[in-house]
N, C-alpha and C. Protein backbone atom coordinates (compact mmCIF):
# COMPACT_ATOMS: atom_id res chain seq x y z
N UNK A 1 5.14 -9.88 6.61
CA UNK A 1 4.92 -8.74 5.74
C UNK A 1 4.16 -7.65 6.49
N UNK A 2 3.08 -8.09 7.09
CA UNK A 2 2.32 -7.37 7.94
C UNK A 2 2.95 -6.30 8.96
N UNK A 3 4.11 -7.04 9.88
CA UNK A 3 4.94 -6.31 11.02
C UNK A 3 6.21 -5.65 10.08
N UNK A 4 6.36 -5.62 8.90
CA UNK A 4 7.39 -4.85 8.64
C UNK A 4 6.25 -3.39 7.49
N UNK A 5 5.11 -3.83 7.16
CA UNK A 5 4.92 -3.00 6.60
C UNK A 5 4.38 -1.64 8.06
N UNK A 6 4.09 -2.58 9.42
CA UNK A 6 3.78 -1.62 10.21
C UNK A 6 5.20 -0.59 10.70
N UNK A 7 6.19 -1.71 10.80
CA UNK A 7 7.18 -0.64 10.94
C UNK A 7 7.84 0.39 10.19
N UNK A 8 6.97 0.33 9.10
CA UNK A 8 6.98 1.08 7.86
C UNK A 8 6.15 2.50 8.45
N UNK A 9 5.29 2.25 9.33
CA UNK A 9 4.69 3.19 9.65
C UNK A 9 2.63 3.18 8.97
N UNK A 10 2.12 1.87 8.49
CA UNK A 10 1.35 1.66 7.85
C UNK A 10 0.53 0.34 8.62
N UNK A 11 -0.34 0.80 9.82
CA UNK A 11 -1.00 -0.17 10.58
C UNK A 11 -2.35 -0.95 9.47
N UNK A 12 -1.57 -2.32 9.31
CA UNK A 12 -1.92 -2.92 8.60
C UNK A 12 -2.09 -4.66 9.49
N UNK A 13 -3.16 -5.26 9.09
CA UNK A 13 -3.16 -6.67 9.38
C UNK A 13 -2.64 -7.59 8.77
N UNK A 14 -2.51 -8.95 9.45
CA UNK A 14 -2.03 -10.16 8.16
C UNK A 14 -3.53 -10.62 7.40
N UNK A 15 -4.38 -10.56 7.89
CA UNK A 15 -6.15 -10.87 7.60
C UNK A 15 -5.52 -9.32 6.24
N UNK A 16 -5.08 -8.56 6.29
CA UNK A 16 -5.41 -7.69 4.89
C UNK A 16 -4.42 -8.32 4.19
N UNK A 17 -2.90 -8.15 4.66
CA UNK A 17 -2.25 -8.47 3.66
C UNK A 17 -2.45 -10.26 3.10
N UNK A 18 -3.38 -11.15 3.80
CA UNK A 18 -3.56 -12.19 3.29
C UNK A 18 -4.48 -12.11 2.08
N UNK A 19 -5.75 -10.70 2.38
CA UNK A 19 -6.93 -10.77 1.22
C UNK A 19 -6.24 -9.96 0.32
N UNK A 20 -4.77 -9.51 -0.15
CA UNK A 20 -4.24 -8.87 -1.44
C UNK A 20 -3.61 -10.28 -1.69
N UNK A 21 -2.51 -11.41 -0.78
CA UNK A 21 -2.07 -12.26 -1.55
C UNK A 21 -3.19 -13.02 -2.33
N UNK A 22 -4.40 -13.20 -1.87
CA UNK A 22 -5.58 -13.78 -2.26
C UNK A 22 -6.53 -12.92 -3.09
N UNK A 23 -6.05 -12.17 -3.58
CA UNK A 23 -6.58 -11.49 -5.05
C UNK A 23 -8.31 -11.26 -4.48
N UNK A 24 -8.25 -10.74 -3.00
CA UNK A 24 -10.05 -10.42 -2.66
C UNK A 24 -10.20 -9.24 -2.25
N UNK A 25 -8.68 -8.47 -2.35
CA UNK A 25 -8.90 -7.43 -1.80
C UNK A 25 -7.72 -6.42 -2.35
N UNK A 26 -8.65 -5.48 -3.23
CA UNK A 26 -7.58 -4.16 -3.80
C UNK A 26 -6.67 -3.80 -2.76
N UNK A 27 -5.36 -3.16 -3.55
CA UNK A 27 -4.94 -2.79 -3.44
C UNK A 27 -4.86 -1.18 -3.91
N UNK A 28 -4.61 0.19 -3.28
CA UNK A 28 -4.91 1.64 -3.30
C UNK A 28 -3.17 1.91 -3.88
N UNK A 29 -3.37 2.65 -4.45
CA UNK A 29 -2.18 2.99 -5.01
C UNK A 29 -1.00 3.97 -3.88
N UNK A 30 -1.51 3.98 -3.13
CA UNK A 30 -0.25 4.75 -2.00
C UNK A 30 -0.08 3.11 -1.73
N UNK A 31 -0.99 2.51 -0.72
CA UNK A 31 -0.35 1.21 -0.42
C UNK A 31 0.45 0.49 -1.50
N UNK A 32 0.00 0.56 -2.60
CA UNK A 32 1.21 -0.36 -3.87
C UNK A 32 2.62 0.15 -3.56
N UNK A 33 2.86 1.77 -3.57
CA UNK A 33 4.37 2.06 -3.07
C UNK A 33 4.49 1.68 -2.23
N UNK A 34 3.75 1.64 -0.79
CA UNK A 34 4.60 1.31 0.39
C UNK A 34 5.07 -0.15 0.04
N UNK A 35 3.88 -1.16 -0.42
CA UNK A 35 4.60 -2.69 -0.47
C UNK A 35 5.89 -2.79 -1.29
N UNK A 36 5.93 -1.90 -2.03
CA UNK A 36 7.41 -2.07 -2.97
C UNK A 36 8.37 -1.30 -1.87
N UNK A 37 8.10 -0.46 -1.05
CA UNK A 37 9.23 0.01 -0.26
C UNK A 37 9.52 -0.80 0.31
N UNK A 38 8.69 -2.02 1.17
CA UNK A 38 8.89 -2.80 2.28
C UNK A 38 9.59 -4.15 1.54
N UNK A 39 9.00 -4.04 0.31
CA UNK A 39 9.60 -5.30 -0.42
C UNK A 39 11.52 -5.36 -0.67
N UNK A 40 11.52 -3.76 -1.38
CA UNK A 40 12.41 -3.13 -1.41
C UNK A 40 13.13 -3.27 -3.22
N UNK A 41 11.53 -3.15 -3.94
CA UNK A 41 11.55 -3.22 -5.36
C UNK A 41 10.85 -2.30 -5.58
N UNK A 42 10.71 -1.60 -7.40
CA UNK A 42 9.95 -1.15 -7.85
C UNK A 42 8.58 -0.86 -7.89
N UNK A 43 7.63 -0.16 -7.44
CA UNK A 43 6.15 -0.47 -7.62
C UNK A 43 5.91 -1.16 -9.13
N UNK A 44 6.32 -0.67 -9.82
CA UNK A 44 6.19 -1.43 -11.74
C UNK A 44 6.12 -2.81 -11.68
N UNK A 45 7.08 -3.05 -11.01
CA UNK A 45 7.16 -5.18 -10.17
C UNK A 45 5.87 -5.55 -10.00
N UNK A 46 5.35 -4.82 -8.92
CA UNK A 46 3.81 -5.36 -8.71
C UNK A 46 2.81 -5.36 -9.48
N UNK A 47 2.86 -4.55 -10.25
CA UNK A 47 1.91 -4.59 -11.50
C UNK A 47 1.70 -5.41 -12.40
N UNK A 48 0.80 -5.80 -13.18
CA UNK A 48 0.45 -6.88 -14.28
C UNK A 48 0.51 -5.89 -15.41
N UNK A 49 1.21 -6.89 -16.45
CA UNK A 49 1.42 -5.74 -17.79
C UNK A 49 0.47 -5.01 -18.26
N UNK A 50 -0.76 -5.90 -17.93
CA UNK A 50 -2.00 -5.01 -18.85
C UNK A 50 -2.90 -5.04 -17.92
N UNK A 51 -3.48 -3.34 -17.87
CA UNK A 51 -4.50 -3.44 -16.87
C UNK A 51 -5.70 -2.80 -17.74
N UNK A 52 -7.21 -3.06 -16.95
CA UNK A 52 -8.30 -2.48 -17.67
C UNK A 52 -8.61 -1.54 -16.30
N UNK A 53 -8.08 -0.38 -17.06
CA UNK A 53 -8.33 1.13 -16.23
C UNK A 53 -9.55 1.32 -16.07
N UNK A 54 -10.40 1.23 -17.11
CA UNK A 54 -11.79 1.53 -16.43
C UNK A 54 -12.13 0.47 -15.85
N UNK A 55 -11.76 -0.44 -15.21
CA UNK A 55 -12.45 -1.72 -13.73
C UNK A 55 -12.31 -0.68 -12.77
N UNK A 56 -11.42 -0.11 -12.55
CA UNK A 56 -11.15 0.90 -11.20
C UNK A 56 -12.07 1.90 -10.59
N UNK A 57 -12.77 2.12 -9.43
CA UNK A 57 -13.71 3.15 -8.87
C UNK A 57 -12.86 4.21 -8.52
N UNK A 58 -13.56 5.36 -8.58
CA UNK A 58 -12.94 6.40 -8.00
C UNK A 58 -12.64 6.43 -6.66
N UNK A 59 -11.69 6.47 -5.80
CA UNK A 59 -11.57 6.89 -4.40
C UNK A 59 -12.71 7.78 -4.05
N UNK A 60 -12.84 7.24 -2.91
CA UNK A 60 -14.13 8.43 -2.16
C UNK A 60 -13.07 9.29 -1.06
N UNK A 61 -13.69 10.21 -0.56
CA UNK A 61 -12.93 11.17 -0.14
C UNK A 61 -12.37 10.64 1.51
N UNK A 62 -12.81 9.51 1.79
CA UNK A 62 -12.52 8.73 3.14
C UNK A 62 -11.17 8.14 2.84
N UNK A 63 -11.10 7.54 1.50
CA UNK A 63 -9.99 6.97 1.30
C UNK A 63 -8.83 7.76 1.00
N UNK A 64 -9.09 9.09 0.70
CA UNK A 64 -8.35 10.34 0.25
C UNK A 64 -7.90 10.27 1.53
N UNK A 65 -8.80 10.79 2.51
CA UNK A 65 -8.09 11.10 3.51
C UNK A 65 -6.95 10.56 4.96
N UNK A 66 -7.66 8.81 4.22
CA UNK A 66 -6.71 8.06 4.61
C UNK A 66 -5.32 8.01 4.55
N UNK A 67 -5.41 8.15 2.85
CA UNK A 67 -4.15 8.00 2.73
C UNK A 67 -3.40 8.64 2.77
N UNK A 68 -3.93 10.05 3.12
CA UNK A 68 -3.19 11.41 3.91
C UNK A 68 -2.44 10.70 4.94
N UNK A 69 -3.02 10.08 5.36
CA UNK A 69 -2.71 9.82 6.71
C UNK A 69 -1.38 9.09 7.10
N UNK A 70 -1.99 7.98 6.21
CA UNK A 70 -0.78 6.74 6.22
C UNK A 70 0.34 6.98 5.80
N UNK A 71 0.26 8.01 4.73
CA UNK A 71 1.60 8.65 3.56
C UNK A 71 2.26 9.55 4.63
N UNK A 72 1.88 10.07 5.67
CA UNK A 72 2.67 11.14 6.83
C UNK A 72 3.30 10.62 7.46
N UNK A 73 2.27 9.22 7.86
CA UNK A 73 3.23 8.30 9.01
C UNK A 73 4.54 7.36 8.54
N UNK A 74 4.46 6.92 7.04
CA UNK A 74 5.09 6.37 6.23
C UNK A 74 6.34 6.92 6.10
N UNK A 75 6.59 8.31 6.20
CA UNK A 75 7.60 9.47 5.40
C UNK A 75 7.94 9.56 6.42
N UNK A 76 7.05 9.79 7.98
CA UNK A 76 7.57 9.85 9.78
C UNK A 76 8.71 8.88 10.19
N UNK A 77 8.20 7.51 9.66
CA UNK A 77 8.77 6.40 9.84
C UNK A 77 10.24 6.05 9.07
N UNK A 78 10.12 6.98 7.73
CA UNK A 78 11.47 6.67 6.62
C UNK A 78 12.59 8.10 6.88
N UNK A 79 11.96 9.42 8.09
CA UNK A 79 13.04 9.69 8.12
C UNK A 79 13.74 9.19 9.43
N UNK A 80 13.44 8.67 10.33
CA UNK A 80 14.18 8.19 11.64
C UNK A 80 14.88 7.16 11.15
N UNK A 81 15.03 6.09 10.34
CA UNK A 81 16.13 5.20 9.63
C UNK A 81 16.91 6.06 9.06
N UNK A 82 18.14 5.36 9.63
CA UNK A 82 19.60 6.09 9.25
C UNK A 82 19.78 5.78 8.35
């Protein structure tokens, strides 16, 4: 999962994607699309029917800018596939 979400364009570890299969480590809502791209399902799939919205922290502006980041390389990566 790890080497296809990188060829996704999203430098990611198996140590991370092991602490989301292991429920120790959020998941950010740009990363939820990419795993459904790489999966090659719906983001809605990944979701649990009922969530408690206020558990959630606000992004700090590091993570904002992350995911600037990752979302450029992501879109870099999805137009060179034919």
């Amino acid at each position: 999962m790890a080497a296809k979400c990188q060829l996704a364009g999203w430098d990611i570890s198996r140590a991370i994607i092991a602490g989301i299969e292991g429920k120790t480590r959020a998941v950010a809502d740009w990363e939820l699309l990419i795993l459904a791209r790489v999966l090659g399902i719906h983001a809605d799939e990944l979701l649990p029917e009922r969530v408690d919205w206020a558990a959630f922290p606000v992004p700090s502006e590091k993570t904002t800018e992350k995911r600037r980041r990752v979302l450029a390389r992501v879109r870099a990566a999805a137009k060179k596939k034919p």
